[in-house]
C-alpha atoms as a PDB file:
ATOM      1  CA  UNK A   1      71.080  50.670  95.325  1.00  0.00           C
ATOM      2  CA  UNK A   2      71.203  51.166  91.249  1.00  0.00           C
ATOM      3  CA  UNK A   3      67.818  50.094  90.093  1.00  0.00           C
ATOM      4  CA  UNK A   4      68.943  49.440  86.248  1.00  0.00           C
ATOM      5  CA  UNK A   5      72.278  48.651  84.734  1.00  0.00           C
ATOM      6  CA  UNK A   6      72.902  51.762  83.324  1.00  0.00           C
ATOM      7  CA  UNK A   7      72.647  53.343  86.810  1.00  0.00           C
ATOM      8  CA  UNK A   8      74.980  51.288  88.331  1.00  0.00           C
ATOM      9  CA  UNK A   9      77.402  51.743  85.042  1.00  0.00           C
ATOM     10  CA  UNK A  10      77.288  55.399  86.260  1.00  0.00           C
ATOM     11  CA  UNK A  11      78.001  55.040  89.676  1.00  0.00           C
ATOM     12  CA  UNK A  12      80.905  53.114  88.418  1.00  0.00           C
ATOM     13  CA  UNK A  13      82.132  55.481  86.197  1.00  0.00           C
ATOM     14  CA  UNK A  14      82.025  58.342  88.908  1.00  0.00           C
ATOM     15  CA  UNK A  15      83.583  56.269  91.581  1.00  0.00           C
ATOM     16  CA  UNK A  16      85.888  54.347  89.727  1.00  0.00           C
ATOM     17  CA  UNK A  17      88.266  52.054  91.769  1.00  0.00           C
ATOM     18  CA  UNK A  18      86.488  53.731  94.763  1.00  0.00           C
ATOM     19  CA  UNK A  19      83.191  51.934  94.318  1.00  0.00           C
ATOM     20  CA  UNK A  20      82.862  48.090  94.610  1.00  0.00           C
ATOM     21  CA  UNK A  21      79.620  45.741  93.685  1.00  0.00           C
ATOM     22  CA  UNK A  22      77.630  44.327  95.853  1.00  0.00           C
ATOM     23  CA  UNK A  23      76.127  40.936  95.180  1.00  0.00           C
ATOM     24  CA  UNK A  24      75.114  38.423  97.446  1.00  0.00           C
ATOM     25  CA  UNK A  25      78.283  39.098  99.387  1.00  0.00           C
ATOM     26  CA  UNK A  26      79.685  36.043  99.900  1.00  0.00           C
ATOM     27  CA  UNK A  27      83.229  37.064  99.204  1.00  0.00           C
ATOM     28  CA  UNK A  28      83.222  40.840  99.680  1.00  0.00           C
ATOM     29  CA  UNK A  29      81.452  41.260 103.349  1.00  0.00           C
ATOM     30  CA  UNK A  30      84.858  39.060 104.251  1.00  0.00           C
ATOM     31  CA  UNK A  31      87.278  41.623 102.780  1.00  0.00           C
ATOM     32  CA  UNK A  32      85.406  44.531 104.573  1.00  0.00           C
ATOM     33  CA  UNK A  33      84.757  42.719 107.894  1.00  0.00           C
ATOM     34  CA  UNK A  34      88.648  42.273 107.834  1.00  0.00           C
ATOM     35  CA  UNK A  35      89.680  45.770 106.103  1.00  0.00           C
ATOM     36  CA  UNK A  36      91.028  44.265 102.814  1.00  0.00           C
ATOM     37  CA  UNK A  37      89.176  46.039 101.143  1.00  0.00           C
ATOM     38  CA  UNK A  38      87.299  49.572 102.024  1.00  0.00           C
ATOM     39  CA  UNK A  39      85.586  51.410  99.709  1.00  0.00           C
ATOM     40  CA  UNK A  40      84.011  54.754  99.400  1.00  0.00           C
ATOM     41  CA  UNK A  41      80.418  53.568  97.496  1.00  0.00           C
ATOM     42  CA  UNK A  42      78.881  50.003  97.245  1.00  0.00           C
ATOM     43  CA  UNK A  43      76.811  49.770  94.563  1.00  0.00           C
ATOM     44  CA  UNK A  44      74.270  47.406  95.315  1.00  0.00           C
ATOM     45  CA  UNK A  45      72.787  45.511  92.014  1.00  0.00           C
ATOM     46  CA  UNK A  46      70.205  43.093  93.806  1.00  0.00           C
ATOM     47  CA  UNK A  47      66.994  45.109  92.610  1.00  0.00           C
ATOM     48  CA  UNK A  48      68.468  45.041  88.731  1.00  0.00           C
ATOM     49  CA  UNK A  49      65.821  42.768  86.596  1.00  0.00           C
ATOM     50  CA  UNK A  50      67.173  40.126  84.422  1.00  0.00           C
ATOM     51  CA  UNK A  51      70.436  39.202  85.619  1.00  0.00           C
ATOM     52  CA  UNK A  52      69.188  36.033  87.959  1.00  0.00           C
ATOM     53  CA  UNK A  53      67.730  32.795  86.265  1.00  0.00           C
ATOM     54  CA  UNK A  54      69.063  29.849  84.404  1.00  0.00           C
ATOM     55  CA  UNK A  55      67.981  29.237  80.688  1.00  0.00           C
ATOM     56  CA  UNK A  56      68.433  27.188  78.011  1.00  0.00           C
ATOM     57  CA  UNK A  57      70.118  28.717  74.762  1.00  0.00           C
ATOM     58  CA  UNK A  58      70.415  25.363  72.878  1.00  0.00           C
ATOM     59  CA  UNK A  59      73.614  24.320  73.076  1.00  0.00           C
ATOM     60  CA  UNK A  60      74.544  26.049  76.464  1.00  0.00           C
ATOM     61  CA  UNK A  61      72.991  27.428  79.562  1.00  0.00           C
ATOM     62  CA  UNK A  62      73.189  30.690  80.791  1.00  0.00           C
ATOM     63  CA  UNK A  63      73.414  31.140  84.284  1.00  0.00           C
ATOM     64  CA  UNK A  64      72.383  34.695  85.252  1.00  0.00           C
ATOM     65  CA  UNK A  65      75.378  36.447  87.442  1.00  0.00           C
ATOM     66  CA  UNK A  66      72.877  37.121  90.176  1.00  0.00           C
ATOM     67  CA  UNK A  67      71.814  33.173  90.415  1.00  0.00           C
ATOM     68  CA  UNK A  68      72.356  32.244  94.101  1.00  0.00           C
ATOM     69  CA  UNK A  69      74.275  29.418  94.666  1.00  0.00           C
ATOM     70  CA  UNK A  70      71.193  26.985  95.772  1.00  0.00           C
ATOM     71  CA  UNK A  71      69.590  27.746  92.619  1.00  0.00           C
ATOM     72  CA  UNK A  72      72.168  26.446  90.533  1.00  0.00           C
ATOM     73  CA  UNK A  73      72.328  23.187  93.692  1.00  0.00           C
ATOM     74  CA  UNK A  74      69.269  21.973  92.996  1.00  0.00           C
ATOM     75  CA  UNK A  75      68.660  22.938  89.027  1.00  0.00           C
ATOM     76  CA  UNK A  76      67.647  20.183  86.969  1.00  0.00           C
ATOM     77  CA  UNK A  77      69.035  21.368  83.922  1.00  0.00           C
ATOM     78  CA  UNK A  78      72.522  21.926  85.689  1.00  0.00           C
ATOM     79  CA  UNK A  79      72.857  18.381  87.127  1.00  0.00           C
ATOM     80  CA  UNK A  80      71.424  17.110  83.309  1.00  0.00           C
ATOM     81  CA  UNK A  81      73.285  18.837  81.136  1.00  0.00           C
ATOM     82  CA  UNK A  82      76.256  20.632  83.208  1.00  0.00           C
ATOM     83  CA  UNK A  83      77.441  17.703  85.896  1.00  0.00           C
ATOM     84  CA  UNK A  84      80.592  19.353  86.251  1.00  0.00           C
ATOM     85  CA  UNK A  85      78.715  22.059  87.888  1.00  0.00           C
ATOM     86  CA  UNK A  86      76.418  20.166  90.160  1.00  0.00           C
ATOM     87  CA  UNK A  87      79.330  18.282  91.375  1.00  0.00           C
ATOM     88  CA  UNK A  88      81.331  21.741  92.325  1.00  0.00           C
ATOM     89  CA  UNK A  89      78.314  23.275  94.081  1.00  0.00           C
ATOM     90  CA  UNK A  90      78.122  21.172  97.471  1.00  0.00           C
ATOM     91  CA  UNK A  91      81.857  22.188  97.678  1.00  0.00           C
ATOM     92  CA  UNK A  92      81.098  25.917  98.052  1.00  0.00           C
ATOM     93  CA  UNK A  93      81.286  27.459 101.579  1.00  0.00           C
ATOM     94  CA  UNK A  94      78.076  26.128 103.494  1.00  0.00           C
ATOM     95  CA  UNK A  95      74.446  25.847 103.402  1.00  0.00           C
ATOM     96  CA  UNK A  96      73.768  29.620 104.805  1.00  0.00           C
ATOM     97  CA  UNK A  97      76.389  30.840 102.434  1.00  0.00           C
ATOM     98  CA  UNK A  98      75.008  29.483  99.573  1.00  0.00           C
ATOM     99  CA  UNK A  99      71.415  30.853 100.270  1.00  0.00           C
ATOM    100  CA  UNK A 100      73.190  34.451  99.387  1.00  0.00           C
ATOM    101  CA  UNK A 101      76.035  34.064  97.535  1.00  0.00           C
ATOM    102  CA  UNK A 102      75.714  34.230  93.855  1.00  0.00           C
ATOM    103  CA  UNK A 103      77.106  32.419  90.818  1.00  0.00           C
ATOM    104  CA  UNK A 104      78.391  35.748  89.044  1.00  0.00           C
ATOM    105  CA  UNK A 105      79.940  36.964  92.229  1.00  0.00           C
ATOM    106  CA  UNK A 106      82.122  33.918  92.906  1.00  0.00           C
ATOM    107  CA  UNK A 107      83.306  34.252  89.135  1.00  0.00           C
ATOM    108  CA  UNK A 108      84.050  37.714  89.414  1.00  0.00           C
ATOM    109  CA  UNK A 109      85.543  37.722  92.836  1.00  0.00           C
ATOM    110  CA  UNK A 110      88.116  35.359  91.085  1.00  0.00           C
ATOM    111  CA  UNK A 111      89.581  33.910  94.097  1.00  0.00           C
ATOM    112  CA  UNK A 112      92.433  31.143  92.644  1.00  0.00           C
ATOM    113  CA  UNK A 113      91.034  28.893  95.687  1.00  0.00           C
ATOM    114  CA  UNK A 114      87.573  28.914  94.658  1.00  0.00           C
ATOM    115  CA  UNK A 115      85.574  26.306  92.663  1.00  0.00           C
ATOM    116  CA  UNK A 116      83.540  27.775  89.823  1.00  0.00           C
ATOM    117  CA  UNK A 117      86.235  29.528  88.124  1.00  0.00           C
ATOM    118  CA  UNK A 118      88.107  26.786  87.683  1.00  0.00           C
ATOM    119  CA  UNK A 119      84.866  24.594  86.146  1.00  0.00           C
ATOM    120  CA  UNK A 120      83.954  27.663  84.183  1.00  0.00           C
ATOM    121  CA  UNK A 121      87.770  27.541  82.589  1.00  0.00           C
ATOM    122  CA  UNK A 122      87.576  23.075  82.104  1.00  0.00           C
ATOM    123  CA  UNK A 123      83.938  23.174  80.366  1.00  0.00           C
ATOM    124  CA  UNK A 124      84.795  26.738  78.157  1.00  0.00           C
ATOM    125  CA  UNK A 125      82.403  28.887  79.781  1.00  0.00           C
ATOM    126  CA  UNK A 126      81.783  32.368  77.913  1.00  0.00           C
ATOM    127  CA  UNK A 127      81.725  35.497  80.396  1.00  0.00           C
ATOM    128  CA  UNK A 128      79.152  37.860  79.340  1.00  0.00           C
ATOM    129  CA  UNK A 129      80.151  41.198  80.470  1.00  0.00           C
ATOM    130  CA  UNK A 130      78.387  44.750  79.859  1.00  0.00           C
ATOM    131  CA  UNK A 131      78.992  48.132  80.280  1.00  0.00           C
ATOM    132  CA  UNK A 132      78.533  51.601  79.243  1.00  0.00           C
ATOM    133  CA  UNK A 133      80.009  51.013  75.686  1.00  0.00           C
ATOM    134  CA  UNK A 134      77.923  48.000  75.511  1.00  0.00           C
ATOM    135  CA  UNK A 135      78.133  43.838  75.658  1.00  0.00           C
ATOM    136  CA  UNK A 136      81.101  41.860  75.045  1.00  0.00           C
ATOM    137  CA  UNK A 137      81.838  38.005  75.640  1.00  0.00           C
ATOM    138  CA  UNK A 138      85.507  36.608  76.886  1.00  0.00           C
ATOM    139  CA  UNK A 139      86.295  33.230  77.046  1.00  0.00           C
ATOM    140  CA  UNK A 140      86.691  31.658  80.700  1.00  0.00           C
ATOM    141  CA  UNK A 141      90.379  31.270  79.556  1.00  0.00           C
ATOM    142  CA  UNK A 142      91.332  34.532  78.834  1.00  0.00           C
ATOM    143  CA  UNK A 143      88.965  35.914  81.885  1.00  0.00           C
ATOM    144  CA  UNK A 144      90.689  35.011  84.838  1.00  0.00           C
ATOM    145  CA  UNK A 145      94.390  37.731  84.870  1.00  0.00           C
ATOM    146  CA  UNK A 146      95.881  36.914  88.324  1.00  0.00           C
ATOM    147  CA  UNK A 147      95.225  37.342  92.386  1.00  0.00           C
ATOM    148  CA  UNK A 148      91.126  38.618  92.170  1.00  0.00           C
ATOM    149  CA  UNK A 149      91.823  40.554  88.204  1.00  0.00           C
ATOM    150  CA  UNK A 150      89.830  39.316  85.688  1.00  0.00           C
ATOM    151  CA  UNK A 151      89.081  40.763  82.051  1.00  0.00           C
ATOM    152  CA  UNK A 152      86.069  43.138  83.434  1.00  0.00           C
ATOM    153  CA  UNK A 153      86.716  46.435  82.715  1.00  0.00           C
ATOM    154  CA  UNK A 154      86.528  49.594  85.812  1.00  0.00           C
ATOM    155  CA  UNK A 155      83.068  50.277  84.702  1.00  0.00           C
ATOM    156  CA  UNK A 156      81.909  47.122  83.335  1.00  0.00           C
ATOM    157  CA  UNK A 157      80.056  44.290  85.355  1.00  0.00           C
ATOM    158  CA  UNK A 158      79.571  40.735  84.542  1.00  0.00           C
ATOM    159  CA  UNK A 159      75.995  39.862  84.169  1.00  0.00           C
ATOM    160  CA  UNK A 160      75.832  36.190  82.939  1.00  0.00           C
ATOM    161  CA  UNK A 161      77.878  32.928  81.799  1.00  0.00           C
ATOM    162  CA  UNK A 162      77.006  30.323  79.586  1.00  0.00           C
ATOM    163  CA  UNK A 163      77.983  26.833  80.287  1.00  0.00           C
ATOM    164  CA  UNK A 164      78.037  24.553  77.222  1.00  0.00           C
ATOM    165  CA  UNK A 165      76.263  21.330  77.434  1.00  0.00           C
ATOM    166  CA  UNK A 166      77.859  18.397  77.955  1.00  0.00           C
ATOM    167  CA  UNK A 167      78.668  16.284  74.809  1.00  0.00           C
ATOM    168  CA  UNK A 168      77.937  12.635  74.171  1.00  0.00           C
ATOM    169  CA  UNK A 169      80.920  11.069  74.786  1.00  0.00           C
ATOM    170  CA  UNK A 170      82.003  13.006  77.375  1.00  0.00           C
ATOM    171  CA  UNK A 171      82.415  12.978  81.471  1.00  0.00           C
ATOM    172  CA  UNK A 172      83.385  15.432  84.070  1.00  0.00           C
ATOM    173  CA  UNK A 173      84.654  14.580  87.429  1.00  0.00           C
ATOM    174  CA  UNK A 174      85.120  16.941  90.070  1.00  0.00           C
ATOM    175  CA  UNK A 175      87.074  16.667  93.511  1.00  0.00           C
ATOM    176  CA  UNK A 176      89.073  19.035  96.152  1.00  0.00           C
ATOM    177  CA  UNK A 177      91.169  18.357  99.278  1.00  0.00           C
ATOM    178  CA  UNK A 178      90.641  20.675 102.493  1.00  0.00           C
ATOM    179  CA  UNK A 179      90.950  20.140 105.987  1.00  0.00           C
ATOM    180  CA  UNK A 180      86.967  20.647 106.463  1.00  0.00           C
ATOM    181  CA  UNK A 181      83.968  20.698 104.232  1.00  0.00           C
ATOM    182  CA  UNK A 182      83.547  23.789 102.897  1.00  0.00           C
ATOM    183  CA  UNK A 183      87.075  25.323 103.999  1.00  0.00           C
ATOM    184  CA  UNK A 184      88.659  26.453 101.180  1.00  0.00           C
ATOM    185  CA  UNK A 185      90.224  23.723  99.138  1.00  0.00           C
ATOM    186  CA  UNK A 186      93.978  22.586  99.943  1.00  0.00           C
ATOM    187  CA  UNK A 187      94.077  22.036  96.081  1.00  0.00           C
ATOM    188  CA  UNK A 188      90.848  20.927  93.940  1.00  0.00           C
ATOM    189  CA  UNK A 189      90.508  19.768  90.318  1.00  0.00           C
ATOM    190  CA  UNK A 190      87.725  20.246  87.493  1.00  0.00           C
ATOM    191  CA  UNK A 191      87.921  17.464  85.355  1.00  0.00           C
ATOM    192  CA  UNK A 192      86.216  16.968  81.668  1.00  0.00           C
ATOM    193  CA  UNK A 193      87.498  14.505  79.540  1.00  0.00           C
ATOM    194  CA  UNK A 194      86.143  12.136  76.564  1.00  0.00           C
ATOM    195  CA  UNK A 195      86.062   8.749  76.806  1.00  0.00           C
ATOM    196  CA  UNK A 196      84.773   5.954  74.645  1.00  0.00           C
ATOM    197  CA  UNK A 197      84.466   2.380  76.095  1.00  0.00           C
ATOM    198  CA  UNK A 198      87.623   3.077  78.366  1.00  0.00           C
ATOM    199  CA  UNK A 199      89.609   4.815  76.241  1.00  0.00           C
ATOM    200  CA  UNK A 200      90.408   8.149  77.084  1.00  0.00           C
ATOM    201  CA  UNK A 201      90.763  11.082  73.967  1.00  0.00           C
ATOM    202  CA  UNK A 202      90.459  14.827  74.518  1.00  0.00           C
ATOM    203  CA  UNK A 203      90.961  16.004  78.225  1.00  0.00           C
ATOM    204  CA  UNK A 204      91.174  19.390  80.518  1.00  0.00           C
ATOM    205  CA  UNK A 205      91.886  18.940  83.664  1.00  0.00           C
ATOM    206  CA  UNK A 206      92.289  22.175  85.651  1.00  0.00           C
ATOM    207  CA  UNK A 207      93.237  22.785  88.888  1.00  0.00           C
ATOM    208  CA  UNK A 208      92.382  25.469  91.435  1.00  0.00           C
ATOM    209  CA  UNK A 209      94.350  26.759  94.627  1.00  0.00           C
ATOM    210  CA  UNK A 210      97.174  25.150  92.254  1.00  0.00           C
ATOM    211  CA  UNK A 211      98.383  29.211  91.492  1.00  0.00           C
ATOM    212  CA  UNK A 212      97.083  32.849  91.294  1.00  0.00           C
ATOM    213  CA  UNK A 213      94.194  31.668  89.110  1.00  0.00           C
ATOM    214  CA  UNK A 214      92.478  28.257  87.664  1.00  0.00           C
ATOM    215  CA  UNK A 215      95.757  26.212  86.185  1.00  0.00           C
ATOM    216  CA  UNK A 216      95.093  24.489  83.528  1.00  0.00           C
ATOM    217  CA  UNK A 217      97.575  21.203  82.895  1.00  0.00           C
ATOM    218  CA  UNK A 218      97.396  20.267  78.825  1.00  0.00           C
ATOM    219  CA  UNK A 219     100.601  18.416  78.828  1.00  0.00           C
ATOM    220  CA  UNK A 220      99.282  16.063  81.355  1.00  0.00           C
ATOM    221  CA  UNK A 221      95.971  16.039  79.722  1.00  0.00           C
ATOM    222  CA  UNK A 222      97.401  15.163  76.552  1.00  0.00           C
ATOM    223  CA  UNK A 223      99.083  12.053  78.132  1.00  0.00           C
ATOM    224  CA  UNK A 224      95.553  10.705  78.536  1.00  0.00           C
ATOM    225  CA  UNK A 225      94.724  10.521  74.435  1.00  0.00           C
ATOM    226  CA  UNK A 226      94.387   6.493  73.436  1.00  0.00           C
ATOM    227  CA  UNK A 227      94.990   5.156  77.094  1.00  0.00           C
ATOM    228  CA  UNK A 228      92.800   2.916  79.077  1.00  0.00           C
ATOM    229  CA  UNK A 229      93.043   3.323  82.997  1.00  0.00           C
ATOM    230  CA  UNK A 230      96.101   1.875  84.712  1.00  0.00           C
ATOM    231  CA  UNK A 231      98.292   2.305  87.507  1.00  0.00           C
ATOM    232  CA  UNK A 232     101.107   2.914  85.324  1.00  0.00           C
ATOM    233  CA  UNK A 233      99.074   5.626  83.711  1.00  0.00           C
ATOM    234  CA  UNK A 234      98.262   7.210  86.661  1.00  0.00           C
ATOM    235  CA  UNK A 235     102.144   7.305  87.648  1.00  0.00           C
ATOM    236  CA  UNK A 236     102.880   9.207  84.850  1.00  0.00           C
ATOM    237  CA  UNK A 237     100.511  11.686  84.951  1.00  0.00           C
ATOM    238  CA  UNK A 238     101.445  12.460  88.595  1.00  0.00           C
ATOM    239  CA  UNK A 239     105.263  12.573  87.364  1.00  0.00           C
ATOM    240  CA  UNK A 240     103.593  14.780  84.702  1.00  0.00           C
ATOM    241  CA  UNK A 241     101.779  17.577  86.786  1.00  0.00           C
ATOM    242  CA  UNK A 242     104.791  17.976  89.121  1.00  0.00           C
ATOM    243  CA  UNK A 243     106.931  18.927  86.063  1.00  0.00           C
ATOM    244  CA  UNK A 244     103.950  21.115  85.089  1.00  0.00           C
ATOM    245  CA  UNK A 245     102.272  23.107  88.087  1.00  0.00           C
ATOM    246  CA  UNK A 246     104.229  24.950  90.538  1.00  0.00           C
ATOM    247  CA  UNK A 247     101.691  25.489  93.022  1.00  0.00           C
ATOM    248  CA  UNK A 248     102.546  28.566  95.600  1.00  0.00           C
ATOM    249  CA  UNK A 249     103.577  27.710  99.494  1.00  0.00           C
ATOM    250  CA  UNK A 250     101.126  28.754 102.422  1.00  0.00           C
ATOM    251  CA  UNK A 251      99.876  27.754 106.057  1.00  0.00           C
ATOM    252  CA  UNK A 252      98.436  25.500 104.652  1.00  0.00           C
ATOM    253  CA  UNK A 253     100.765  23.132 102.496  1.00  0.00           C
ATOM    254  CA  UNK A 254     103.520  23.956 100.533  1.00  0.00           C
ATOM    255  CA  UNK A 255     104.318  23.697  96.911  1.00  0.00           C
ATOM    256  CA  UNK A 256     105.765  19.655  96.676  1.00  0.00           C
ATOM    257  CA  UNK A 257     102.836  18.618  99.088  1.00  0.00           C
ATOM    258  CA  UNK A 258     100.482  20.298  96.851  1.00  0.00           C
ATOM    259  CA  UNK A 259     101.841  18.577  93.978  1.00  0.00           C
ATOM    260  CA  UNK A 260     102.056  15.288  95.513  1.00  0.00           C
ATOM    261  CA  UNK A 261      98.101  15.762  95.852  1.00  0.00           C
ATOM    262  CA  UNK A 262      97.454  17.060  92.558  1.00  0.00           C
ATOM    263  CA  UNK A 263      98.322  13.586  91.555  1.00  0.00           C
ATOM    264  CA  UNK A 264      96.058  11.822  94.355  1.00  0.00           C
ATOM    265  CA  UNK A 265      93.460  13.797  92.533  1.00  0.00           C
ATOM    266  CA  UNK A 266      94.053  12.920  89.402  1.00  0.00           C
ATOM    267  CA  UNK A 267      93.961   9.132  90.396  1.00  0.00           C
ATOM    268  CA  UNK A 268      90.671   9.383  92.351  1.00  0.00           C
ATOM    269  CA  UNK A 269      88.823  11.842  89.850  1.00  0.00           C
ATOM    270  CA  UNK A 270      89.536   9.947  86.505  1.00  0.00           C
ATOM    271  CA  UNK A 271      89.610   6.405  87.801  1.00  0.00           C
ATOM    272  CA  UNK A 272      86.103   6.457  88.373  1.00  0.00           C
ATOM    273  CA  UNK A 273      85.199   8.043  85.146  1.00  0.00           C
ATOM    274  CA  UNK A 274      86.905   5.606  83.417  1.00  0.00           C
ATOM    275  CA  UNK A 275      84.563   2.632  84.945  1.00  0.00           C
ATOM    276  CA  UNK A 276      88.593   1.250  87.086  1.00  0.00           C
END
């Protein structure tokens, strides 16, 4: 149970890929209940001061890596000034879950089905990771590598992100698809796009459980600069995103049904913003 970050830094660094963190758990007590994953040391960084809270840096909040989940639920600063966010956080696991599980882990666990990666890569999030050789910041879209890799180094940890407001002018939508509330999403999307009396302009629209980490889909985004809402726009950017995603097969649904649905989301998420 490392009581600073410099003692857990050295844990890491003697342990290496045989040491995992432990956060609230949401992700990793799953792996080791079902012996995906079994390491030698958890390093436990719950006692580590300074790396929960939410705060306002002017032109972005950071949201401490050790933030449970129902903190960032029912922050009024998040629903004011990061929408995209509140919207995402009712969709993660359950009430119980949430009590425990942690912003920072989610991000780090970098599961391609989960929501807050794929919000953190649509509003440009900046990862704020630290280790023994000191701080660095990535951008959301260069965190995220594959299947659970992300840019954190063996004996680095992620200790914060910071969300940047929303602009005026700007609207976020967000929306996923799974057999129950709070299953893991069939396919979801994180929408954030600018629009100015109906007309759309700049757009990211990114999709998660859509590949092996958040997808984002700027051809189809782009399709949205100068339009108003129609059906016939809505057409093409379905036509659009099945020319652009290729979205894996599971037990779940397979690649064409999950691209059939990527364009039902598109539909219901930007419709709305767009006052149709």
């Amino acid at each position: 149970q490392a009581e600073t970050l410099d003692e857990a830094f050295g844990l890491l660094a003697e342990y290496g890929d045989d040491a995992k963190i432990l956060a609230g758990g949401q992700s990793l007590m799953a792996t080791l209940n079902m012996r995906l994953s079994e390491p030698e040391l958890l390093i436990d960084i719950n006692r580590i001061d300074g790396l929960a809270g939410i705060s306002d840096s002017g032109d972005a909040l950071r949201i401490g890596a050790m933030t449970r989940h129902v903190d960032v639920e029912t922050s009024e600063a998040v629903a004011t000034h990061t929408p995209l966010i509140a919207q995402a956080m009712d969709h993660v696991a359950h009430p119980a879950i949430r009590n425990r599980g942690t912003f920072g882990g989610s991000i780090a666990f970098a599961d391609p089905a989960a929501e807050l990666p794929a919000c953190a890569v649509a509003l440009g999030a900046t990862m704020h990771i630290a280790g023994s050789a000191g701080e660095r910041d990535v951008a959301a879209a260069d965190f995220f590598k594959g299947l659970y890799e992300t840019a954190i180094g063996p004996d680095e940890i992620l200790t914060a992100v910071s969300v940047p407001k929303i602009a005026p002018g700007w609207k976020s939508g967000f929306m996923e698809l799974a057999r129950r509330h709070g299953d893991y999403a069939i396919i979801g999307l994180a929408a954030h796009v600018e629009i100015d009396g109906g007309t759309f302009g700049a757009a990211h629209l990114v999709f998660f459980n859509a590949g092996d980490r958040p997808i984002g889909a700027p051809q189809t985004a782009a399709l949205l600069n100068g339009e108003v809402w129609s059906e016939e726009l809505a057409d093409r950017l379905a036509a659009a995103l099945k020319d652009e995603l290729d979205p894996p097969d599971d037990l779940n649904a397979d690649g064409p049904m999950r691209k059939h649905l990527a364009g039902v989301l598109v539909k219901r998420t930007l419709s709305p913003l767009a006052g149709a």
